[in-house]
Structure formats: structure tokens, C-alpha cells
N, C-alpha and C. Protein backbone atom coordinates (compact mmCIF):
# COMPACT_ATOMS: atom_id res chain seq x y z
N UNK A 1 0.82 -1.21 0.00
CA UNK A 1 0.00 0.00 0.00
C UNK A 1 0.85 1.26 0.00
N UNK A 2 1.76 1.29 -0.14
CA UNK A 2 3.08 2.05 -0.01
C UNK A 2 2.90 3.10 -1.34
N UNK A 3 3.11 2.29 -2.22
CA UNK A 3 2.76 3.06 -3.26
C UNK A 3 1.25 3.71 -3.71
N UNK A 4 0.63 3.48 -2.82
CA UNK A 4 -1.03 4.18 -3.18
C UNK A 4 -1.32 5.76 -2.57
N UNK A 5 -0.70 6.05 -1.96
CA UNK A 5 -0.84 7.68 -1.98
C UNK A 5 0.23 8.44 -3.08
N UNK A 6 1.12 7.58 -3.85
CA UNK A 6 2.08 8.41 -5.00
C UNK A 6 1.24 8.33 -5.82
N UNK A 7 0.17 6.54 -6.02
CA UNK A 7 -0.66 6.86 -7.43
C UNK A 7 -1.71 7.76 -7.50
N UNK A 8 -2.08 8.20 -6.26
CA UNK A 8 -3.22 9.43 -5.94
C UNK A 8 -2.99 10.72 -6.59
N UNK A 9 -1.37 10.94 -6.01
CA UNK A 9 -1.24 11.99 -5.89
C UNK A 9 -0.84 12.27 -8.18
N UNK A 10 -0.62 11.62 -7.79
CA UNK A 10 0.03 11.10 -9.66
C UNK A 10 -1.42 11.42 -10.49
N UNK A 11 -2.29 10.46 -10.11
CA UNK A 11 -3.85 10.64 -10.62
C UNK A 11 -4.33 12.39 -10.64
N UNK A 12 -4.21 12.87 -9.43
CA UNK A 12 -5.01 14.31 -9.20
C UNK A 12 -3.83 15.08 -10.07
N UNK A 13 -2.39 15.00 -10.18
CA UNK A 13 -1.69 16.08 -10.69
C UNK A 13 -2.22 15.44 -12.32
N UNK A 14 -2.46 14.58 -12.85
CA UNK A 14 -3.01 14.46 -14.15
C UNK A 14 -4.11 14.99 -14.88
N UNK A 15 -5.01 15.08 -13.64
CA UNK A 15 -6.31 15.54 -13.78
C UNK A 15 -6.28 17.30 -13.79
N UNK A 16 -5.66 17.72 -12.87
CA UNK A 16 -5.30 19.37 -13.01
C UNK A 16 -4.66 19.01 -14.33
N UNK A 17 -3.84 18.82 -14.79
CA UNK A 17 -2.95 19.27 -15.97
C UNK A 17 -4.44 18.92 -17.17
N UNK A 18 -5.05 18.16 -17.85
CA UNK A 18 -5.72 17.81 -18.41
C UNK A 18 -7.24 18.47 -18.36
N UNK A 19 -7.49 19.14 -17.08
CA UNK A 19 -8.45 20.68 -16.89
C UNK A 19 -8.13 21.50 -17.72
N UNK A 20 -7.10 21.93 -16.94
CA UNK A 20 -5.78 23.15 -17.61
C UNK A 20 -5.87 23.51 -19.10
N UNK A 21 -5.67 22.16 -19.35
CA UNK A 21 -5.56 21.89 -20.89
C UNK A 21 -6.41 22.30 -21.87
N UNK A 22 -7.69 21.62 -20.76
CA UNK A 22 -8.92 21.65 -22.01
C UNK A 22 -9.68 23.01 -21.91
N UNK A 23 -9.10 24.02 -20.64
CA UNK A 23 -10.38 25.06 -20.39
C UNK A 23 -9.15 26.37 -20.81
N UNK A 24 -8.18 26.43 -20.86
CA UNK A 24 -6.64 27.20 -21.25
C UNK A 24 -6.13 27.23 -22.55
N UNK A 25 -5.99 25.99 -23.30
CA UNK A 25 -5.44 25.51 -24.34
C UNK A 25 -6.37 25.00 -25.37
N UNK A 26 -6.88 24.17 -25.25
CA UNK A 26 -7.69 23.51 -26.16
C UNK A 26 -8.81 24.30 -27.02
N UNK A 27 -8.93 24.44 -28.30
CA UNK A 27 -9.95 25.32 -28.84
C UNK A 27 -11.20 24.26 -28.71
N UNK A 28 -12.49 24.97 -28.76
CA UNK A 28 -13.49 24.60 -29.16
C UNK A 28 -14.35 24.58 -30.03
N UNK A 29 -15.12 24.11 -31.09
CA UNK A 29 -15.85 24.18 -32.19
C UNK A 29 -17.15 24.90 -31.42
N UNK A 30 -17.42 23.97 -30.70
CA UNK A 30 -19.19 24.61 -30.11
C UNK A 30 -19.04 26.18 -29.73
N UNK A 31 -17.75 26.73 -29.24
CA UNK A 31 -17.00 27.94 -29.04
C UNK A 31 -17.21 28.90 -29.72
N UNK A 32 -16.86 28.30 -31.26
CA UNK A 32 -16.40 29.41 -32.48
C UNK A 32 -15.08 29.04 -32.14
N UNK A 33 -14.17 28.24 -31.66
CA UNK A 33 -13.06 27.54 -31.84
C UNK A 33 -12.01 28.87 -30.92
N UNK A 34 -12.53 28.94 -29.83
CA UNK A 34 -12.04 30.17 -28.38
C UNK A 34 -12.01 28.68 -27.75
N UNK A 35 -11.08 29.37 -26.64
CA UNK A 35 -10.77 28.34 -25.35
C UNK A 35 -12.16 28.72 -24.07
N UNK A 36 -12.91 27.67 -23.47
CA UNK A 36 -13.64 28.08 -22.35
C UNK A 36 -12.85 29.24 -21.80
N UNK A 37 -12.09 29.35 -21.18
CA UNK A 37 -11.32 30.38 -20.65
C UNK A 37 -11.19 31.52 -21.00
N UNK A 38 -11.30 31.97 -22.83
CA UNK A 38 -11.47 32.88 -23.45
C UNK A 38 -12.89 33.46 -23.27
N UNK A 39 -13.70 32.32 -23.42
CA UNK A 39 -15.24 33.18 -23.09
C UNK A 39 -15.67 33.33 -21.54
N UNK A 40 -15.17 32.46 -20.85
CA UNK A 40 -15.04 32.86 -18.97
C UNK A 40 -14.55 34.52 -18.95
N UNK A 41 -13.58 34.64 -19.27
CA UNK A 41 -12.88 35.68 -19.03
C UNK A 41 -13.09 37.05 -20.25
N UNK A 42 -14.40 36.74 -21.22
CA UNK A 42 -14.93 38.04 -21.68
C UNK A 42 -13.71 38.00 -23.20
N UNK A 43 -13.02 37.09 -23.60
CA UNK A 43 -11.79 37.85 -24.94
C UNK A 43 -12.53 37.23 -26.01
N UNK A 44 -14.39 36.81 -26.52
CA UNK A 44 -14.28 36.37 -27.07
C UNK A 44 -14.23 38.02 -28.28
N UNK A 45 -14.93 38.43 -27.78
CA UNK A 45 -15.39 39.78 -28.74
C UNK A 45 -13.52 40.30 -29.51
N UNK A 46 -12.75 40.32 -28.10
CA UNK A 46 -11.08 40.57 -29.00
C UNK A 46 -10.88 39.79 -30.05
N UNK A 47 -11.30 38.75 -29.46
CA UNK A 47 -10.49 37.32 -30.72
C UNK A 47 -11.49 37.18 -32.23
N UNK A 48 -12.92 37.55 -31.50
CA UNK A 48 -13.31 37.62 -33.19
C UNK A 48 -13.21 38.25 -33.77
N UNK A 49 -12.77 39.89 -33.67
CA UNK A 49 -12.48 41.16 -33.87
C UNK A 49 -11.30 40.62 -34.46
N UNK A 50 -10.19 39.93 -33.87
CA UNK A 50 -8.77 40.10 -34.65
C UNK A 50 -8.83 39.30 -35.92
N UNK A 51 -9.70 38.01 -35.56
CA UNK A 51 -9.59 37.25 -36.61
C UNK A 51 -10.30 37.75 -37.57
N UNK A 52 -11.52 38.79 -37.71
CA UNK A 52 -12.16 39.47 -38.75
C UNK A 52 -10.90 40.33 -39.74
N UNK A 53 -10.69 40.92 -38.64
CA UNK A 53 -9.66 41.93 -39.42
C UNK A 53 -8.35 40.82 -40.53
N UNK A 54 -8.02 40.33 -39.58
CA UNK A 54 -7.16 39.12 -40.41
C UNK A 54 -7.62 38.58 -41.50
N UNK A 55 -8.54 38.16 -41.34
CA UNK A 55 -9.47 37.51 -42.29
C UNK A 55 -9.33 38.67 -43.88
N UNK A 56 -9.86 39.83 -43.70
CA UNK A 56 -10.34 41.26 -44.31
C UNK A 56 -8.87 41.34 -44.90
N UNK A 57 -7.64 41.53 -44.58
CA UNK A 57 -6.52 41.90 -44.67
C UNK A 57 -5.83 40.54 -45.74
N UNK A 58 -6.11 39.41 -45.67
CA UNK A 58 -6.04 38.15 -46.57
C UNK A 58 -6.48 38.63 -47.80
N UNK A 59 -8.01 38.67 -47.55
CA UNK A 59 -8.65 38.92 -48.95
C UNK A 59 -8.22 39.86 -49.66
N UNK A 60 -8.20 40.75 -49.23
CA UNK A 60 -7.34 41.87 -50.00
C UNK A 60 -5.84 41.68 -50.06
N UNK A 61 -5.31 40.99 -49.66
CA UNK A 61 -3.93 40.61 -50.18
C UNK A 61 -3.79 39.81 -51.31
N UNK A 62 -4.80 38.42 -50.88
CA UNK A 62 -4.84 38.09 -52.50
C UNK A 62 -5.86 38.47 -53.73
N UNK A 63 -6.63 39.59 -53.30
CA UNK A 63 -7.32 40.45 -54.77
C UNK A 63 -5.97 41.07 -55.21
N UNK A 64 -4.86 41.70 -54.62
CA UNK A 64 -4.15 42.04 -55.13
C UNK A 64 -3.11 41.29 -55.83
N UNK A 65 -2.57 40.00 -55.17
CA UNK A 65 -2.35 38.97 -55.82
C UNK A 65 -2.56 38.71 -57.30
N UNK A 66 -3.56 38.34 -57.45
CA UNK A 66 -4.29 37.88 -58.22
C UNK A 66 -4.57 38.96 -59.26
N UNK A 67 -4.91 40.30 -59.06
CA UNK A 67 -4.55 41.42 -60.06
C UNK A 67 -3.05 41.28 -60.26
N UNK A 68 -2.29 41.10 -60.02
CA UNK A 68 -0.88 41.11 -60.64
C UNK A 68 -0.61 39.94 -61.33
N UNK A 69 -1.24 38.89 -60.63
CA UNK A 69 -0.95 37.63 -61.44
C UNK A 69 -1.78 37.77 -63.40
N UNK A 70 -2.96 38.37 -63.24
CA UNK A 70 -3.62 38.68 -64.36
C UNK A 70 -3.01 39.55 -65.71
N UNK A 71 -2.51 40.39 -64.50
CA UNK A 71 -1.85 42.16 -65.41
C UNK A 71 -0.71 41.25 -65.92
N UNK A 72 0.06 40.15 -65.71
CA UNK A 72 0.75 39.86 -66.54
C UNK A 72 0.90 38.88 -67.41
N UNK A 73 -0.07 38.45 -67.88
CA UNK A 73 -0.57 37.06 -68.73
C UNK A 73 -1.10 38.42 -69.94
């Protein structure tokens, strides 16, 4: 029985790390692909805001693209 309070303690530090994980790190689909933690803590409005703009800033990189690729054929 010696070893049954290391596998406890082994078990619970797995279980924090694997919380951690999923509410910190891990994106979510049901989300809009934000971490729980992102919408706990109010960043979803930042994060869709940045990714809009990102998004906006693509497209117009490759309309311009794509006008140059044209203008020279």
C-alpha cells in the first residue's frame, strides 16, 4: 500500500494538468473555436475582432495577388 498515496497523488496532478488543458489551451468548435477560458474571461469579442480583421486583410492581399498575377498574362 506504499505506493497508493504516490498513485493518488500522480492521478489528481493528471487531472489538473488535463483541466488546464482543455479550459486554457484547447480550442473549441461549439465555441467558435475560443478556449472556455477565453469566453469565462470576456476575450471572445477581442479574438473575433482580430480574426475578422485578419481575415479582411487576406482577402485583399490576394485580390491584389491575383490582379498582378492577371496584369501579366
Amino acid at each position: 500500500m506504499s505506493r497508493a498515496p504516490g498513485l493518488f497523488r500522480d492521478g489528481q496532478k493528471a487531472i489538473r494538468q488535463f483541466v488546464d488543458y482543455y479550459n486554457h489551451q484547447r480550442y473549441h468548435e461549439s465555441l467558435d473555436n475560443v478556449t472556455p477560458a477565453d469566453m469565462f474571461y470576456g476575450r471572445y469579442e477581442e479574438i473575433m475582432g482580430r480574426r475578422q480583421l485578419i481575415k479582411q486583410q487576406t482577402l485583399q492581399r490576394r485580390k491584389e495577388e491575383n490582379l498582378i498575377v492577371c496584369s501579366a498574362h
